[in-house]
Protein backbone atom coordinates (compact mmCIF):
# COMPACT_ATOMS: atom_id res chain seq x y z
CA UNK A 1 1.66 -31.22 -7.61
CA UNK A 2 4.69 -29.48 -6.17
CA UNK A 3 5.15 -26.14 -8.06
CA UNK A 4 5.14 -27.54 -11.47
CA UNK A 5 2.05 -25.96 -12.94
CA UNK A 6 2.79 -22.32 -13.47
CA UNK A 7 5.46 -21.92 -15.74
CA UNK A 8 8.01 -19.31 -14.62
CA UNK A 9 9.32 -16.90 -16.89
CA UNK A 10 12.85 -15.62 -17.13
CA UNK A 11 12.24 -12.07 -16.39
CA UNK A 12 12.76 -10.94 -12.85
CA UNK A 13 12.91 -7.84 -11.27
CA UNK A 14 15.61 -7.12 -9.04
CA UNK A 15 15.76 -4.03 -6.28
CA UNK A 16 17.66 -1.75 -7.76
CA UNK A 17 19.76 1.17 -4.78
CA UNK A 18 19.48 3.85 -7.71
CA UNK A 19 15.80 4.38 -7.09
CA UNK A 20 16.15 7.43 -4.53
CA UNK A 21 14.25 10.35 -2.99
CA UNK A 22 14.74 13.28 -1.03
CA UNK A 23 13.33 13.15 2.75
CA UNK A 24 13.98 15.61 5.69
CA UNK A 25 17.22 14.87 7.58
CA UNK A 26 17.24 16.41 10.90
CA UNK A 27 20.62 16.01 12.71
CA UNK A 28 20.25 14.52 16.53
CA UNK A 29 16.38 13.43 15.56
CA UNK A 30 17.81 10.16 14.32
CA UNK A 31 19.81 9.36 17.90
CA UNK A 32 18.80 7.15 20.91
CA UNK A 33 18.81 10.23 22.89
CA UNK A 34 16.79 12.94 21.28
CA UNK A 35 18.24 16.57 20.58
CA UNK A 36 17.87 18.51 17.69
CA UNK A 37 21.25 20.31 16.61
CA UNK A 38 19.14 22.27 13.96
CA UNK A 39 20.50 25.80 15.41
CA UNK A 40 23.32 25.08 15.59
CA UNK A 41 23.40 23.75 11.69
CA UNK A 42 21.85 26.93 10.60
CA UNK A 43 24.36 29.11 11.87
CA UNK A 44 27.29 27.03 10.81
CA UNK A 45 25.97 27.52 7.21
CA UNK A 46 24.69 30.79 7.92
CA UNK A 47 28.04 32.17 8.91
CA UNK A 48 29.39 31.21 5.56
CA UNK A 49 30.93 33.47 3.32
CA UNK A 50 29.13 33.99 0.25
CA UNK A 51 31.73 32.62 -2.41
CA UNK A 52 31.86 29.01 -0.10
CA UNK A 53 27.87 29.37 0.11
CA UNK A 54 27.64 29.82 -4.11
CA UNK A 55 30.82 27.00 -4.36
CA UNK A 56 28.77 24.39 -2.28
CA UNK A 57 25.19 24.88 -3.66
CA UNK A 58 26.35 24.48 -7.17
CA UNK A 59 28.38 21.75 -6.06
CA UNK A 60 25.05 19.65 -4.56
CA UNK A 61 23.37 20.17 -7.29
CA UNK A 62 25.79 19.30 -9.69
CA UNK A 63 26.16 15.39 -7.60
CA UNK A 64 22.48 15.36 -7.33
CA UNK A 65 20.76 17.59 -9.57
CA UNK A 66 19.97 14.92 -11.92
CA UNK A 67 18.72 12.21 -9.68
CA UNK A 68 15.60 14.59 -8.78
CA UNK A 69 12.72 16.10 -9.82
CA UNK A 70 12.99 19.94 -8.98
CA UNK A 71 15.90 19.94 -6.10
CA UNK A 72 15.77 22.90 -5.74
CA UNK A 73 11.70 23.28 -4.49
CA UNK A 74 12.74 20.82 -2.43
CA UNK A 75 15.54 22.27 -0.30
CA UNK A 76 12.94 25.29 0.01
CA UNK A 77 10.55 23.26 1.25
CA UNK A 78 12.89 21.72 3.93
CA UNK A 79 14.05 25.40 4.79
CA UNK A 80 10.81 26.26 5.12
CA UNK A 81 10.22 23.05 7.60
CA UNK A 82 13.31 24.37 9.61
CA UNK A 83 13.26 28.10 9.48
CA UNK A 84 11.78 28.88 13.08
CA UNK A 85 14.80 28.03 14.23
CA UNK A 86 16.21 31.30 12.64
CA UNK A 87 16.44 34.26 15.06
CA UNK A 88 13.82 36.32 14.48
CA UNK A 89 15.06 39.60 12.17
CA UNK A 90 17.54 37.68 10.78
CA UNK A 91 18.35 38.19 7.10
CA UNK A 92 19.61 35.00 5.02
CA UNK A 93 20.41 35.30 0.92
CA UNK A 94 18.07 33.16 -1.17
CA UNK A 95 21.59 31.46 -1.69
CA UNK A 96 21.90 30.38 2.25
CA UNK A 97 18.48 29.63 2.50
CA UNK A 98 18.91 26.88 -0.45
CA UNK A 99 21.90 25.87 1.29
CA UNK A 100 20.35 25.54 4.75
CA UNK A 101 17.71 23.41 3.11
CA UNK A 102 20.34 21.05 1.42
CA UNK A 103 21.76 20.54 4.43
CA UNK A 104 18.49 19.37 6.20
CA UNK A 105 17.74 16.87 3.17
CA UNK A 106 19.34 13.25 2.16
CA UNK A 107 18.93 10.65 -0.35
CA UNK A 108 16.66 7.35 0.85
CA UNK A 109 17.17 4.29 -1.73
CA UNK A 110 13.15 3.24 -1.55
CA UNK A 111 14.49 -0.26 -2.49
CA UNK A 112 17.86 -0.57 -1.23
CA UNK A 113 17.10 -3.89 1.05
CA UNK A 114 14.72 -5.52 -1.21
CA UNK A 115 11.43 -5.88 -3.72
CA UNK A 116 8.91 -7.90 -3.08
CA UNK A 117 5.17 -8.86 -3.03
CA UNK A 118 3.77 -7.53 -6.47
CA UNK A 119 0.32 -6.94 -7.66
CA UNK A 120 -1.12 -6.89 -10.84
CA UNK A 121 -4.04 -5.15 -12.51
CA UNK A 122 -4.53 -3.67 -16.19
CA UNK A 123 -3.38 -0.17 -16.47
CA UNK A 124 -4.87 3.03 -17.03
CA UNK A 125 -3.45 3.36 -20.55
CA UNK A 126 -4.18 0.88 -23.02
CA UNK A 127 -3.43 3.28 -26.03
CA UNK A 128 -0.50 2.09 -28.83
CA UNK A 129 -1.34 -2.05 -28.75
CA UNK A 130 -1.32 -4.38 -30.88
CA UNK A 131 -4.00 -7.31 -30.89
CA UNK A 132 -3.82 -9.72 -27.91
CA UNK A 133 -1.37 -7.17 -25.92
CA UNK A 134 -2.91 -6.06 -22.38
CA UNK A 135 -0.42 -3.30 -20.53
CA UNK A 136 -0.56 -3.99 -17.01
CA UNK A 137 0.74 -1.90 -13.93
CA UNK A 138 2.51 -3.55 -10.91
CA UNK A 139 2.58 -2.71 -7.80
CA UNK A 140 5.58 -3.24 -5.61
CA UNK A 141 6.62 -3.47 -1.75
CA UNK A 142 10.00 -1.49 -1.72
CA UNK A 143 12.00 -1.68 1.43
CA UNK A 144 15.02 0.69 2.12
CA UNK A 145 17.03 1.31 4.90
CA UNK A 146 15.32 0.71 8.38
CA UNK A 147 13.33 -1.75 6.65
CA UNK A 148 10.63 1.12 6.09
CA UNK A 149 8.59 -0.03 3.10
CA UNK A 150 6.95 1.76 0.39
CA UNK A 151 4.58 1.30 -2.56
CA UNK A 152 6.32 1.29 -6.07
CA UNK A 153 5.40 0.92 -9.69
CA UNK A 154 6.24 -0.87 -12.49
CA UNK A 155 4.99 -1.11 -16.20
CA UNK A 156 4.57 -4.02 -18.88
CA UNK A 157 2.61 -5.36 -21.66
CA UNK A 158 1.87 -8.93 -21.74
CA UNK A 159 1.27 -11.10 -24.47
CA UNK A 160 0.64 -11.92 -27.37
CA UNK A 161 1.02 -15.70 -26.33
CA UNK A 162 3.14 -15.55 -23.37
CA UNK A 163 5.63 -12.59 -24.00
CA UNK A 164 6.33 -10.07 -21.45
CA UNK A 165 8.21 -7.11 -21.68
CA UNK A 166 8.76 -4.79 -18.46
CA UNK A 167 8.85 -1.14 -19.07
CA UNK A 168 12.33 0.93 -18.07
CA UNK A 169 12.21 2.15 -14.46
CA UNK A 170 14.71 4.85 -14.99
CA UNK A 171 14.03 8.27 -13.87
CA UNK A 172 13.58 10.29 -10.98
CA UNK A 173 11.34 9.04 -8.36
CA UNK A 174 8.69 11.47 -7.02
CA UNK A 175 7.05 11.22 -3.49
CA UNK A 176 2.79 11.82 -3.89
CA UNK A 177 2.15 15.37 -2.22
CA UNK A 178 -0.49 15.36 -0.08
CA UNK A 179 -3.56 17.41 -2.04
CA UNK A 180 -7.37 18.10 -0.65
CA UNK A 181 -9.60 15.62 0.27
CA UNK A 182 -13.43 15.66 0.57
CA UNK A 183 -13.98 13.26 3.92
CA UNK A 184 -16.93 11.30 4.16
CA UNK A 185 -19.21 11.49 7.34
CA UNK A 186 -19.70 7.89 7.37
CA UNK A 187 -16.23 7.35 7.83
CA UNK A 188 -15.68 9.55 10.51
CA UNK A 189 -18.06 7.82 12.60
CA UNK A 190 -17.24 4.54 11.91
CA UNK A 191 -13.75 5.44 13.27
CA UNK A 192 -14.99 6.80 16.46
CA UNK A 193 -17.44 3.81 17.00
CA UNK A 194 -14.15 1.58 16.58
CA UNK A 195 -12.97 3.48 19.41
CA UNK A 196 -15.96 3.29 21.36
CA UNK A 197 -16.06 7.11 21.69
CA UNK A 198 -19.63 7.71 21.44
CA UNK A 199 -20.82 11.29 23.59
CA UNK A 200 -22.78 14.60 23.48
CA UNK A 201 -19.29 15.93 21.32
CA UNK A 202 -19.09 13.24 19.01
CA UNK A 203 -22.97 13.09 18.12
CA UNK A 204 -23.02 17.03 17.60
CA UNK A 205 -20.44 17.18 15.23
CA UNK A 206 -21.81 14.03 13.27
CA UNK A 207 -25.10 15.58 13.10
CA UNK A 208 -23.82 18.91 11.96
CA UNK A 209 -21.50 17.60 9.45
CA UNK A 210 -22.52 17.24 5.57
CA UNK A 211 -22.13 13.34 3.88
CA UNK A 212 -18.85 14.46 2.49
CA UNK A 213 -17.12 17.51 3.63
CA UNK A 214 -13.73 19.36 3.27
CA UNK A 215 -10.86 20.96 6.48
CA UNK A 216 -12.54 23.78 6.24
CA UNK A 217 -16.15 22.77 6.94
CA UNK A 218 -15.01 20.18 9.40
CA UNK A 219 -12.87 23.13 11.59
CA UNK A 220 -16.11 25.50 11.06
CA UNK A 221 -18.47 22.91 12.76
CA UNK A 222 -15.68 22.18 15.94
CA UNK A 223 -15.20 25.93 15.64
CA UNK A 224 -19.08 26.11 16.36
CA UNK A 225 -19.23 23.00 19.27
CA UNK A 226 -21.56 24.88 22.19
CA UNK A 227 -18.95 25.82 25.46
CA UNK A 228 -21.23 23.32 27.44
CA UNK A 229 -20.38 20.34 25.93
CA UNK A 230 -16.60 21.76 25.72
CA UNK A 231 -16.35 22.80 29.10
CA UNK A 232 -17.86 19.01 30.56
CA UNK A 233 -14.16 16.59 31.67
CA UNK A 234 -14.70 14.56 28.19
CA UNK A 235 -13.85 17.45 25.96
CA UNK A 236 -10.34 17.32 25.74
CA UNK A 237 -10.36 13.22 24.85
CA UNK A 238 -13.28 13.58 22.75
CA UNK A 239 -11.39 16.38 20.61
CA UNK A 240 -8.46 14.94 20.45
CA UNK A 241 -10.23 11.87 18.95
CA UNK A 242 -12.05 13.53 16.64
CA UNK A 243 -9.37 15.27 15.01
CA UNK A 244 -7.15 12.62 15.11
CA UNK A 245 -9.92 10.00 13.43
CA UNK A 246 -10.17 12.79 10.99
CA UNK A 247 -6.87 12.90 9.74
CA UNK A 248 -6.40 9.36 9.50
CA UNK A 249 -7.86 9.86 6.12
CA UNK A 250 -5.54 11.36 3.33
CA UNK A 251 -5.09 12.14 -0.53
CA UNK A 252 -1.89 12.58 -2.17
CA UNK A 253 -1.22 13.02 -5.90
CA UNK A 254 1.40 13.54 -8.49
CA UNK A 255 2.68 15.51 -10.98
CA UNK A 256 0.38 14.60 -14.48
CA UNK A 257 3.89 14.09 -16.36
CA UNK A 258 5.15 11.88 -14.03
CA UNK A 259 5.65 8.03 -15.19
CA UNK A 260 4.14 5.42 -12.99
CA UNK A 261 7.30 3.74 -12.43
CA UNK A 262 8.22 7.32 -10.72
CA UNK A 263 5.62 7.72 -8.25
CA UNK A 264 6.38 6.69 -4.83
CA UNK A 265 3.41 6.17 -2.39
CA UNK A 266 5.41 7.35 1.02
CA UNK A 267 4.47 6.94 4.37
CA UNK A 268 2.06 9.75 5.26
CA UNK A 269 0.18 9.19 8.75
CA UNK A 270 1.25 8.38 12.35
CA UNK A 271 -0.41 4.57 11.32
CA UNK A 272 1.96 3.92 8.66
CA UNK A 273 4.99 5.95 10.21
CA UNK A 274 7.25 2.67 9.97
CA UNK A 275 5.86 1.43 6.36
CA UNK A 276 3.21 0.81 4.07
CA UNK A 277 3.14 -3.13 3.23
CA UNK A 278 1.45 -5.72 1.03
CA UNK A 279 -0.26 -3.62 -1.44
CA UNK A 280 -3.60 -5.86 -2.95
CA UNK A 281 -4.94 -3.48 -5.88
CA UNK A 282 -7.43 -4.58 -7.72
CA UNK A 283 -9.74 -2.96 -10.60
CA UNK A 284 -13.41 -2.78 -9.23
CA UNK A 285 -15.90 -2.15 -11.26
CA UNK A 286 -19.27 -0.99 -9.96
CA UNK A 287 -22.32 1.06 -12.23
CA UNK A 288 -20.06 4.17 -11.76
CA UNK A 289 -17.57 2.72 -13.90
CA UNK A 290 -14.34 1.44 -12.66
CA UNK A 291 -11.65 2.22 -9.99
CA UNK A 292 -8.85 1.38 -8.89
CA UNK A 293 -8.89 -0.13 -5.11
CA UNK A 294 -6.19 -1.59 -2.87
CA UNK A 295 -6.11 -3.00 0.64
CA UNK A 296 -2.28 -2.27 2.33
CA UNK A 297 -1.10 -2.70 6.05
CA UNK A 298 -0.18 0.10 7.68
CA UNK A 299 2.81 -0.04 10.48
CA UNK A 300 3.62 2.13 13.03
CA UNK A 301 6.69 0.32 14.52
CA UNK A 302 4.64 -1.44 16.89
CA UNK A 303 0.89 -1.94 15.64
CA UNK A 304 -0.60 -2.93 12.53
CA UNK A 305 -3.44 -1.54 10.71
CA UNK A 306 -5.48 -2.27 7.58
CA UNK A 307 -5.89 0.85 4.75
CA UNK A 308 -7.65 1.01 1.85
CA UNK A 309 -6.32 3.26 -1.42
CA UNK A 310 -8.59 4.40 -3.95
CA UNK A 311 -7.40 5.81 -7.45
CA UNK A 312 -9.15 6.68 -10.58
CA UNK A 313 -6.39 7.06 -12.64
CA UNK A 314 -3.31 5.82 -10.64
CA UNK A 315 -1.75 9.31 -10.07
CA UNK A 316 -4.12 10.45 -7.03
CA UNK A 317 -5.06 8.32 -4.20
CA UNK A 318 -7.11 8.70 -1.38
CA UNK A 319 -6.13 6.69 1.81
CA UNK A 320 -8.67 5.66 4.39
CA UNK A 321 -8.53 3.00 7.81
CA UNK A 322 -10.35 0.08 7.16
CA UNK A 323 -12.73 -0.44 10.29
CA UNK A 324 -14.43 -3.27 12.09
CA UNK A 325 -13.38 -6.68 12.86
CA UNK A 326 -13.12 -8.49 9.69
CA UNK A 327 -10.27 -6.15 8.59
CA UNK A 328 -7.80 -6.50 11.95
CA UNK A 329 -5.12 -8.18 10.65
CA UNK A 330 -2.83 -8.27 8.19
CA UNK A 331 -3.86 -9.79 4.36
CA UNK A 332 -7.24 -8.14 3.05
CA UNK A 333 -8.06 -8.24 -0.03
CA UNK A 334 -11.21 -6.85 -2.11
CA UNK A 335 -13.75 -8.25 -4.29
CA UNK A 336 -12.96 -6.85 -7.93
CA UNK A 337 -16.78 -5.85 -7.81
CA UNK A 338 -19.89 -6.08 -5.50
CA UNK A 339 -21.86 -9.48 -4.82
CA UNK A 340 -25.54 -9.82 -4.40
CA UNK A 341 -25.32 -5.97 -3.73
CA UNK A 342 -22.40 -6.09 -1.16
CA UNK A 343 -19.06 -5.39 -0.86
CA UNK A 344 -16.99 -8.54 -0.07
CA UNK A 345 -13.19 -9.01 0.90
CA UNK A 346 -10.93 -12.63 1.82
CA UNK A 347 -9.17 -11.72 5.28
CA UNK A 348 -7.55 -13.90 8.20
CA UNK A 349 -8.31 -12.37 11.39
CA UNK A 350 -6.96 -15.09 13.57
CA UNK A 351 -3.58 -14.98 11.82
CA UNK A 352 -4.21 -18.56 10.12
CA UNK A 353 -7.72 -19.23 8.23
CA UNK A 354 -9.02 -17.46 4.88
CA UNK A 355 -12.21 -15.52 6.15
CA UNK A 356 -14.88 -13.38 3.79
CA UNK A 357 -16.18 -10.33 5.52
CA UNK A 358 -18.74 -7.90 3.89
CA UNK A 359 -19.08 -4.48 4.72
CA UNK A 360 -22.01 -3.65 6.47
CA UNK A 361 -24.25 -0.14 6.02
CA UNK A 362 -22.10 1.61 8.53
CA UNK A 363 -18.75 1.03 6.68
CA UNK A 364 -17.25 -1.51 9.05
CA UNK A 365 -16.34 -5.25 7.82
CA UNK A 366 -18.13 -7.53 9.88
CA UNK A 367 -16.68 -10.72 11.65
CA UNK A 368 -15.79 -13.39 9.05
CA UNK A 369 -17.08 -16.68 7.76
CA UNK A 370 -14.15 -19.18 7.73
CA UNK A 371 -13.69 -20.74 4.30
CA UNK A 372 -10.20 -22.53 4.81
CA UNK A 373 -7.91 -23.39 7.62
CA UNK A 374 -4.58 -25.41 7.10
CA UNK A 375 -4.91 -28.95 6.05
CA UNK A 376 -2.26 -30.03 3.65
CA UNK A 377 1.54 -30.94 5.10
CA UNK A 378 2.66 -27.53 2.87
CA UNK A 379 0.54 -25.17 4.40
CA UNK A 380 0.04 -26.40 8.69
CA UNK A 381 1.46 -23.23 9.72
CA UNK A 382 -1.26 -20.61 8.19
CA UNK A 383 -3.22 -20.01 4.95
CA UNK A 384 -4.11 -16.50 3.66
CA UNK A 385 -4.74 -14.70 0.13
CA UNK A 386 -2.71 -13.97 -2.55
CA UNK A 387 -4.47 -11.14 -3.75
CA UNK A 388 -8.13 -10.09 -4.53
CA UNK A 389 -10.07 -13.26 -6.73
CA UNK A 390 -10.00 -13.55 -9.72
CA UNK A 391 -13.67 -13.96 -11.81
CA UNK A 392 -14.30 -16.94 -13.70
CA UNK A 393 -16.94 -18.79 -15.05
CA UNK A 394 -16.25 -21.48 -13.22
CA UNK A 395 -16.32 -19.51 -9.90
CA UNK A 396 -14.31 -17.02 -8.11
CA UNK A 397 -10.33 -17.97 -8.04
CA UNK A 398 -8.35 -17.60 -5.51
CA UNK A 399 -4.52 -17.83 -5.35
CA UNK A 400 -3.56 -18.60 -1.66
CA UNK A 401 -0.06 -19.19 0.36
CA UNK A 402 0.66 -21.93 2.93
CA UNK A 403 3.52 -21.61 5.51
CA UNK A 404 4.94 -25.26 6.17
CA UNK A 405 8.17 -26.56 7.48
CA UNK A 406 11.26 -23.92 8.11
CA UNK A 407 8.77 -20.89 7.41
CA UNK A 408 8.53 -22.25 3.44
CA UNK A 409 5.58 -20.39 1.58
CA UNK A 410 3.80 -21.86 -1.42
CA UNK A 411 1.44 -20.44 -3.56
CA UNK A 412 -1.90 -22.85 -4.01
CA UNK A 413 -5.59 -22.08 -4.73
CA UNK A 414 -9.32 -22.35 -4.08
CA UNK A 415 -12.58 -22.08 -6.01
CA UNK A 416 -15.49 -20.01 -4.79
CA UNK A 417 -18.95 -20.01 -5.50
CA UNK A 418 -19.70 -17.29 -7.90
CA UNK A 419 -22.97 -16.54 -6.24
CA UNK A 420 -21.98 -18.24 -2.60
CA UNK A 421 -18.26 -16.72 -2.21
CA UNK A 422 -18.95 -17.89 1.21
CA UNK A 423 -18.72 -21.47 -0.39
CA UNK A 424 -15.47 -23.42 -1.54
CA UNK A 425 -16.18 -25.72 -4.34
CA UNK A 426 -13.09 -26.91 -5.33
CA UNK A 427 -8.98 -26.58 -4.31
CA UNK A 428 -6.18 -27.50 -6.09
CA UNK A 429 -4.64 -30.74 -4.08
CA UNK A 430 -1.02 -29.17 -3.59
CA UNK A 431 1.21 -25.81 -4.79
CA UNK A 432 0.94 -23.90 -7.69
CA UNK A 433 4.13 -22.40 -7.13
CA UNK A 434 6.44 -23.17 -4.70
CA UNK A 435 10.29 -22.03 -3.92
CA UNK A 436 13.08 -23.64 -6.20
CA UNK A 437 16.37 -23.72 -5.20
CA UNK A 438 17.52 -20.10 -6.44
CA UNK A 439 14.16 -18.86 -4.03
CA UNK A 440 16.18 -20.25 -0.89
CA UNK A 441 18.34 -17.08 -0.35
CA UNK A 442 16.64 -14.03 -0.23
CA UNK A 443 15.72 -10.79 2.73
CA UNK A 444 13.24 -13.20 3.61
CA UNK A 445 14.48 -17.22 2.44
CA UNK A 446 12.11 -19.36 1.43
CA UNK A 447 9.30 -17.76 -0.12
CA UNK A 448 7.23 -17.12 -2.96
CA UNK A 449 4.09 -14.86 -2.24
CA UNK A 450 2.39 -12.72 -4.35
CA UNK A 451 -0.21 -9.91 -3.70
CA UNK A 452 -2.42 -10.22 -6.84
CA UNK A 453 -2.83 -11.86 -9.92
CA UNK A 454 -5.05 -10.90 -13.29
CA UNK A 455 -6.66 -13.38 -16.17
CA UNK A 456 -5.44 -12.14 -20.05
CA UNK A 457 -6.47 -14.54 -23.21
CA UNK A 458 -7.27 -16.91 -20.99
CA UNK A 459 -3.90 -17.37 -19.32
CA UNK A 460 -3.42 -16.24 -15.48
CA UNK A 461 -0.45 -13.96 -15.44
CA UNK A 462 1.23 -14.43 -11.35
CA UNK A 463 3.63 -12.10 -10.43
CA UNK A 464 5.42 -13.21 -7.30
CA UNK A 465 8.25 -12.31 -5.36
CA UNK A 466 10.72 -14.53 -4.25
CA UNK A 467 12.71 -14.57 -1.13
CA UNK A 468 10.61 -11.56 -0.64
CA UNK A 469 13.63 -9.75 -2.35
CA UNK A 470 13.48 -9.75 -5.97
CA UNK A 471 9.91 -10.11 -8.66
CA UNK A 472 9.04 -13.06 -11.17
CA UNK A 473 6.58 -13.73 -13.37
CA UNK A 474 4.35 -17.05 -13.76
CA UNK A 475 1.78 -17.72 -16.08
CA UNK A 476 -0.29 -20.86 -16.61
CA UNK A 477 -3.60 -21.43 -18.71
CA UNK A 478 -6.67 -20.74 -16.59
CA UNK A 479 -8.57 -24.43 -17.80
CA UNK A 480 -5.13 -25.99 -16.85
CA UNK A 481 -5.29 -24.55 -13.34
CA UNK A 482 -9.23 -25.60 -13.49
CA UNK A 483 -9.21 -29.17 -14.38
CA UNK A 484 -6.48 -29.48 -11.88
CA UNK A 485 -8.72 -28.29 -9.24
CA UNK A 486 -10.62 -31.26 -7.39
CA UNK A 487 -13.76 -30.58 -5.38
CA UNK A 488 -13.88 -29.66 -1.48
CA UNK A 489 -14.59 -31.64 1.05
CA UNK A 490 -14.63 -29.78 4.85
CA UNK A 491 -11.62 -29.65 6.40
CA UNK A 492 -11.32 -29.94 10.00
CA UNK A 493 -11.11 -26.35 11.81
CA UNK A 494 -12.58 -24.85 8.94
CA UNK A 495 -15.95 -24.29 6.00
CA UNK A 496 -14.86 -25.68 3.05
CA UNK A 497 -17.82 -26.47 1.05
């Protein structure tokens, strides 16, 4: 079986250099040798005469008016980032000010270099359907200039029968603002136990803390930290790490008439400075009701580090580290809902087997059990996930990719216990998708890989990206992929069955 078994659909989604937003630009910030020329900027503009000042603000926003979402906040906002450079007494028109923020802002095309690894999971609104239509929402790698990557959305409605139709992505793209965030105490601590900072400091502020708690409390209680324990050589460190554990968890949101093709989920931490990857969402359902989870990695530009978003709605997200050894590496991906009472996710800490790790009481993910290593010729390299499982009656599914010769990915499958995930009943003896010729050329050749897949009308729906540049769309019926599937056997190196 060599790729033949999902049937690929002709609609693809292609990275398009229109999608833009508005960052900071600071000139000299972006050179080899850093020096920021931002004085000097501010009184070339400032020094304008006010007819050229009027002539070029209406001018920018006349090119680029359009293509945003409130320009004009925006270039106040980057004055505002900028304006302590300004020599104190100094009296600037609204009009320069405007100006001077234009001048420290520039376009980023969020997809400019490619599109890649979508997930899939049933969207928020299911209002205006018609029988056997599901509208889904996909999440999408985006990677721009620099190679920095992004989350991005897209809309459709599948079915009835196998029709797909992918909602317009025109519009002007908005960047989540970051927006208050009640921390958890739990959290906090398993953060500093993953950095083995354990002391007087660190137990007096978990101890005076509240289960969940917002900036405010959490600057009252360091505010409040005795001068003894301050004043011992640890203080500094232990502060530092406190704070900086603390932060590490974020919320952002958007605007409530924004689309969800519009909403760009932007780098926001030190963690992620260099790009958020490999978004896994998945809807979990617990006796609260459900929510929308994903697992992402988070790069710095020279470490990587597992996340975790959660979303009720899709338009605010909270952003935590995922802590503890079964989450450190890339390729996490949750349970859709708990297990005999636990929390369960598919990993591959050793960079080549498909591990499950539960989370233990004290929010870390303990050390895996192995459930497959490579075995077959199209996967020797490494095996991971292709998203969260999938529930069936038959047992949990899971979509998988092999690396084989020349880097080539392929897209296969297990079959977990439904009440054992820790046990593989059955694989499917080969690829369920694997590249075709027009997947050879790509930002990445040679690959199909996909982040998530969901079950409607009894057809799995696989969105995938190929050449890790561009999206497609697979579908094949779920007893198809089933019968297919032949029982384990174990596999040397890993615990199948």
């Amino acid at each position: 079986m060599t790729g033949t078994l999902a049937v690929r659909h002709g609609t693809t989604l292609t990275p398009d250099p229109r999608r833009v937003v508005v960052k900071l630009f600071v000139p000299g910030e972006d050179a080899a040798l850093v020096r920021s020329r931002a004085r000097a900027l501010i009184d070339r503009v400032a020094h304008l005469d006010d007819e050229e000042t009027g002539r070029l603000l209406r001018d920018t926003f006349d090119r680029f008016g359009a293509r945003h979402r409130d320009l004009d906040t925006t270039f106040h906002h980057h004055y505002d980032l900028v304006r302590h450079r300004i020599a104190r007494g100094r009296d600037l028109s609204p009009t320069t000010r405007l100006l001077i923020g234009a001048y420290f802002s520039h376009e980023y095309a969020v997809e400019a270099a490619a599109l890649c690894n979508p997930s899939m999971v049933a969207h928020p609104d299911q209002t205006g359907l018609i029988v056997g239509q599901l509208r889904v929402a996909i999440s999408l790698r985006q990677i721009g200039e620099g190679h920095v990557s992004s989350i991005g959305f897209a809309g459709a409605v599948l079915g009835p029968g196998r029709r797909l139709a992918v909602a317009n992505r025109s519009g002007p793209l908005v960047v989540g603002q970051r927006a208050g965030v009640r921390h958890r105490r739990d959290l906090l601590a398993a953060g500093l136990t993953e950095v083995d900072c354990d002391n007087e400091i660190t137990a007096t502020v978990l101890d005076a803390l509240p289960e969940r708690y917002d900036e405010a409390t959490f600057e009252r209680v360091l505010g409040d930290l005795p001068p003894d324990l301050l004043s011992r050589s640890t203080g500094p460190d232990t502060l530092e790490h406190v704070r900086r554990t603390n932060a590490a968890t974020y919320a952002t949101a958007f605007p409530a008439d924004t689309a969800l093709h519009q909403r760009v989920l932007w780098p926001a931490v030190p963690a992620e400075s260099n790009g958020m990857e490999d978004a896994r969402f998945v809807r979990f359902a617990d006796e609260s009701g459900p929510v929308y989870r994903a697992t992402y990695t988070a790069y710095d530009g020279r470490r990587i580090a597992t996340r975790a978003l959660a979303s009720g709605d899709l338009r605010r997200f909270e952003s935590t580290p995922m802590r503890g050894p079964g989450v450190r590496n890339k390729g996490v991906a949750l349970f859709p809902r708990t297990v005999g009472g636990r929390h369960l996710a598919l990993c591959r800490t050793d960079g080549e087997t498909i591990g499950l790790t539960r989370l233990d009481g004290e929010n870390r993910w303990q050390k895996p059990v192995p459930l497959h290593a490579p075995r077959d010729s199209w996967e020797l390299i490494q095996v991971g996930n292709c998203g969260s499982p999938v529930e069936t009656d038959a047992g949990w599914l899971v979509l998988t990719h092999g690396v084989g010769p020349m880097r080539r990915y392929a897209i296969g499958a297990l079959l977990l216990d439904l009440r054992r995930p820790d046990r593989v009943v059955a694989r499917l003896p080969g690829a369920l998708l694997a590249p075709e010729e027009a997947d050879r050329d790509g930002y990445v050749p040679n690959v199909v890989y996909s982040c998530g897949a969901l079950v409607h009308d009894s057809e799995l729906w696989l969105p995938y990206g190929a050449g890790d540049n561009r999206v497609g769309f697979a579908t094949v019926p779920v007893a198809t992929l089933l019968a297919a599937m032949v029982e384990s056997a174990p596999a040397p190196g890993g615990r199948d069955g």
